[in-house]
C-alpha atoms as a PDB file:
ATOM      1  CA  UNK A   1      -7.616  13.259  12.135  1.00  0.00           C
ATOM      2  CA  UNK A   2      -6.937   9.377  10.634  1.00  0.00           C
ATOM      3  CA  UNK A   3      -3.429   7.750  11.590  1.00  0.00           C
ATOM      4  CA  UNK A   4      -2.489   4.772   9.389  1.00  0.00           C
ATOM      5  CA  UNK A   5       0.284   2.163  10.139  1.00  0.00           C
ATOM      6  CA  UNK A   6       1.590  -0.444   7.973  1.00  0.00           C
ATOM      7  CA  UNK A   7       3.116  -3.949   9.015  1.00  0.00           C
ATOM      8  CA  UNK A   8       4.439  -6.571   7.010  1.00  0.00           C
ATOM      9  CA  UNK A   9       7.348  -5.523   5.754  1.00  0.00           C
ATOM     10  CA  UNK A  10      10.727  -7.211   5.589  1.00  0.00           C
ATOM     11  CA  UNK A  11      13.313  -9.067   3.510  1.00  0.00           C
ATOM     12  CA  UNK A  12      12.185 -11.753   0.707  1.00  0.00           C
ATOM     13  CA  UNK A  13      14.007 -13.628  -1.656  1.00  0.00           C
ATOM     14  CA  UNK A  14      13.082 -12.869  -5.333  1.00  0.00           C
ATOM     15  CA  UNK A  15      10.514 -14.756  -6.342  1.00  0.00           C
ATOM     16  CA  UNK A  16       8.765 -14.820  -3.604  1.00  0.00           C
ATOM     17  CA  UNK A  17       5.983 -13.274  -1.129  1.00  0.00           C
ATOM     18  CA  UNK A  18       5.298 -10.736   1.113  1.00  0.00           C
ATOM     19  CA  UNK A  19       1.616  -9.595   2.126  1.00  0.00           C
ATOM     20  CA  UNK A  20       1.085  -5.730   4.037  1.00  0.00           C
ATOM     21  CA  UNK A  21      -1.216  -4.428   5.963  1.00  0.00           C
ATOM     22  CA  UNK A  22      -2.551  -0.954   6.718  1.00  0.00           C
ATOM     23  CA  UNK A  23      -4.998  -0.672   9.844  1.00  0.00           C
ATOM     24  CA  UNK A  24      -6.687   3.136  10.182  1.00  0.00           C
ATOM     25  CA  UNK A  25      -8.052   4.751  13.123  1.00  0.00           C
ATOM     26  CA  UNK A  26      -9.851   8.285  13.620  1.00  0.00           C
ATOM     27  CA  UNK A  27     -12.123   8.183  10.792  1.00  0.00           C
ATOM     28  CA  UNK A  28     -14.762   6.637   8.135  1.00  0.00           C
ATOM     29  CA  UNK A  29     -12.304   4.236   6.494  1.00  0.00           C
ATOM     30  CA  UNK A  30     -14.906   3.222   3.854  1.00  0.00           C
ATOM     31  CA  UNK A  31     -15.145   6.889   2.193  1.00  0.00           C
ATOM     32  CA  UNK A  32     -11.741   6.695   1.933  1.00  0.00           C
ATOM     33  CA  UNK A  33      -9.526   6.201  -1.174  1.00  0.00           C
ATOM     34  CA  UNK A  34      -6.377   4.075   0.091  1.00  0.00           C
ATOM     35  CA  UNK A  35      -3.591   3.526  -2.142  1.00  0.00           C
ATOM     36  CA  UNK A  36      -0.243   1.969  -1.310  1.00  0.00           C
ATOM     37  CA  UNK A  37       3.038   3.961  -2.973  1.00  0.00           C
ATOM     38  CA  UNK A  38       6.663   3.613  -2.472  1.00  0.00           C
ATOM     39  CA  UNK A  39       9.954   5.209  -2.214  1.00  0.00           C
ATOM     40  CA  UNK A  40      12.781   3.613  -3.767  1.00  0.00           C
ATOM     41  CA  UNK A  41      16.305   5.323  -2.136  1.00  0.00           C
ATOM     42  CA  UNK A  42      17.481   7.937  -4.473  1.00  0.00           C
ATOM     43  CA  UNK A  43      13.884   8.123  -6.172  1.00  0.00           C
ATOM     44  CA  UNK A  44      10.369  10.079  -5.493  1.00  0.00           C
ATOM     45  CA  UNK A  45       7.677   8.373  -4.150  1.00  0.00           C
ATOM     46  CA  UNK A  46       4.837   6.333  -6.579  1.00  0.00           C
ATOM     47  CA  UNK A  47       1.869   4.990  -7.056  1.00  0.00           C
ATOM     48  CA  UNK A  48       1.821   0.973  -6.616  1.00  0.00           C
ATOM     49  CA  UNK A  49      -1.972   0.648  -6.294  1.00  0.00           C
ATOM     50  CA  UNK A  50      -4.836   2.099  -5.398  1.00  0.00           C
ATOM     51  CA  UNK A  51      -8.740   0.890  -4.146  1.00  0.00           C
ATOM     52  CA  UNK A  52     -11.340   3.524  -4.350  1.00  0.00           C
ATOM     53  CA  UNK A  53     -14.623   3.081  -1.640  1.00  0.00           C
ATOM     54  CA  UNK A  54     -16.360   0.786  -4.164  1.00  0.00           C
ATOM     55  CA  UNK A  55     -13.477  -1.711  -4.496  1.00  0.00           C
ATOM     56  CA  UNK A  56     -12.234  -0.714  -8.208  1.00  0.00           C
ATOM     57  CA  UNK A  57      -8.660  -1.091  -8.292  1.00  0.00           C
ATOM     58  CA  UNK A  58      -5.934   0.202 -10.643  1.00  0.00           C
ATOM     59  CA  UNK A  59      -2.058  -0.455 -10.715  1.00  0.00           C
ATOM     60  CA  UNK A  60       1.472   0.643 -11.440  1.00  0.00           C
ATOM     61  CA  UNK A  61       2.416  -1.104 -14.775  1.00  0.00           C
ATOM     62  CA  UNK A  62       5.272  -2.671 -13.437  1.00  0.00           C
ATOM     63  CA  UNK A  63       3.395  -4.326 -10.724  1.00  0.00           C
ATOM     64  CA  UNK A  64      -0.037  -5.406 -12.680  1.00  0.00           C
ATOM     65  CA  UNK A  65      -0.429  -9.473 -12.419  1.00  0.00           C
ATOM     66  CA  UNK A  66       1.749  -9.827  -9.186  1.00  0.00           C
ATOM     67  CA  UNK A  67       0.433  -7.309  -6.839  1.00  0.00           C
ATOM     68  CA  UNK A  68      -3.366  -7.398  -5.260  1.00  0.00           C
ATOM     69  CA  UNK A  69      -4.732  -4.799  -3.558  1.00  0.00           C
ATOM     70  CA  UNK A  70      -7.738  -5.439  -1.411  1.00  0.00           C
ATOM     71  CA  UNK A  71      -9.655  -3.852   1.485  1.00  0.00           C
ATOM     72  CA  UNK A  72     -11.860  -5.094   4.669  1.00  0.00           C
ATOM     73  CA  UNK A  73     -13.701  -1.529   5.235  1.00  0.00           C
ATOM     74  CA  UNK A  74     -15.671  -3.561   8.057  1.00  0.00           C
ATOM     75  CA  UNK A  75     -12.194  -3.700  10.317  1.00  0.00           C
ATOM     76  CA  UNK A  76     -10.021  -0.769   8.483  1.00  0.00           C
ATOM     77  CA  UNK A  77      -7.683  -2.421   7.363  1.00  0.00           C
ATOM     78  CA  UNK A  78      -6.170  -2.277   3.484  1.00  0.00           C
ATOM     79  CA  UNK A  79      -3.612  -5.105   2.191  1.00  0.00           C
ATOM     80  CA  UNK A  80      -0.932  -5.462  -0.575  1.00  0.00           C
ATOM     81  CA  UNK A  81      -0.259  -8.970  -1.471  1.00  0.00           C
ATOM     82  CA  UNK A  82       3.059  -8.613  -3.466  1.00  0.00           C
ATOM     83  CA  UNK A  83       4.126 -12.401  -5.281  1.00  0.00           C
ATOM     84  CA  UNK A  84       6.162 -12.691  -7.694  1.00  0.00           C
ATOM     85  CA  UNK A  85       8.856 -10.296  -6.037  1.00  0.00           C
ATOM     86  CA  UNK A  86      11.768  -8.716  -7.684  1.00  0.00           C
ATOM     87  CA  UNK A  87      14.882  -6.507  -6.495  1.00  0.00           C
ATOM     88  CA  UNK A  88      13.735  -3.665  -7.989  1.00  0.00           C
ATOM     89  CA  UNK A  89      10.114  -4.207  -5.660  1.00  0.00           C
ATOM     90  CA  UNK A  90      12.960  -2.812  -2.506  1.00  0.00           C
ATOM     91  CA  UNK A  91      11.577   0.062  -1.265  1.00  0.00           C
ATOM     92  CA  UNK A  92       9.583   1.767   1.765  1.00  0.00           C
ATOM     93  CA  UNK A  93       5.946   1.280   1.042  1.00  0.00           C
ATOM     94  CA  UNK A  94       3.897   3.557   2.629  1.00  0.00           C
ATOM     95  CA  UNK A  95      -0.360   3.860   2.805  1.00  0.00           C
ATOM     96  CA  UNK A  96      -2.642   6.760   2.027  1.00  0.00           C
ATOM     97  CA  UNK A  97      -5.965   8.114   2.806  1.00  0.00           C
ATOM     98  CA  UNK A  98      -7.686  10.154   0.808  1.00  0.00           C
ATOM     99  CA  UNK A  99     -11.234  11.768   1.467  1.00  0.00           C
ATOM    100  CA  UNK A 100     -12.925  13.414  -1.525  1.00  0.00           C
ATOM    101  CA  UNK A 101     -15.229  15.751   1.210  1.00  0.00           C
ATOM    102  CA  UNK A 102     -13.016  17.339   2.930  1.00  0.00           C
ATOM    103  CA  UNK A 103      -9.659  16.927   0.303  1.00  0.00           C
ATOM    104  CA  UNK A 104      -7.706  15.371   2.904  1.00  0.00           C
ATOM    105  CA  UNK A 105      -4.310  13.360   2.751  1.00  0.00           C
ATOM    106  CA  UNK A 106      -2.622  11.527   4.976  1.00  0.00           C
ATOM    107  CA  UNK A 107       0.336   8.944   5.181  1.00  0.00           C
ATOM    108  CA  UNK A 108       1.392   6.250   7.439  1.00  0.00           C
ATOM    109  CA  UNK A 109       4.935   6.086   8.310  1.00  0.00           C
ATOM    110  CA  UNK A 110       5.817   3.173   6.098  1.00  0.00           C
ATOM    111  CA  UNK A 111       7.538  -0.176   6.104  1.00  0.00           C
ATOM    112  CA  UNK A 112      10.442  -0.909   4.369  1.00  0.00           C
ATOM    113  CA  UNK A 113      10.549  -4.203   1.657  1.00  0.00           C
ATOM    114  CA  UNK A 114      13.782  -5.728   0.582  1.00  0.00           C
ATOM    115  CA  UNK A 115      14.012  -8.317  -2.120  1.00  0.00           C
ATOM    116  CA  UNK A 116      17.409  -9.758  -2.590  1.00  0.00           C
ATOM    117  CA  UNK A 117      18.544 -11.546  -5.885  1.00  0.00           C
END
């Protein structure tokens, strides 16, 4: 069993920064895939970004050259520096796990972003 939280969320002016975190507990983070996705209101959940074990990286188009994604396998943790913010960034973000061995998925409970205008 892995349990994931997020922190970091909050409001941010457009324009500007927010950086969040995902710490996980319960298993090998490192053979992990971890992506960070969001859920606008009214919309279905996407992809933002995603980090494979190796550190390759690949993004949402509308978030490629303001987002990073990055990962510290050494203390679990997984982070989404978001710059360059705009309204339509508002949304809960929430982190994945994903194991390749035994096809497992799981979520944290997510953190909601706000970008006003």
């Amino acid at each position: 069993q892995v349990e994931l939280a997020e922190s970091g969320g909050g409001l941010a002016q457009a324009g500007g920064s927010l950086r969040l975190s995902c710490v996980a507990w319960g298993s090998t983070f490192s053979h992990a895939v971890m992506g960070w996705y969001r859920q606008a209101p009214g919309k279905e959940r996407e992809l933002v970004a995603v980090i494979t074990s190796g550190g390759s990286t690949n993004y949402a188009d509308s978030v490629k050259g303001r987002f990073t994604i990055s990962r510290d396998n050494a203390q679990n943790q997984m982070y989404l520096q978001m710059n360059s913010l705009k309204p339509e960034d508002t949304a809960v973000y929430y982190c994945n796990a994903y194991f390749f061995d035994s096809k497992s998925n799981y979520w944290g409970q997510g953190t909601q972003v706000t970008v006003s205008s």
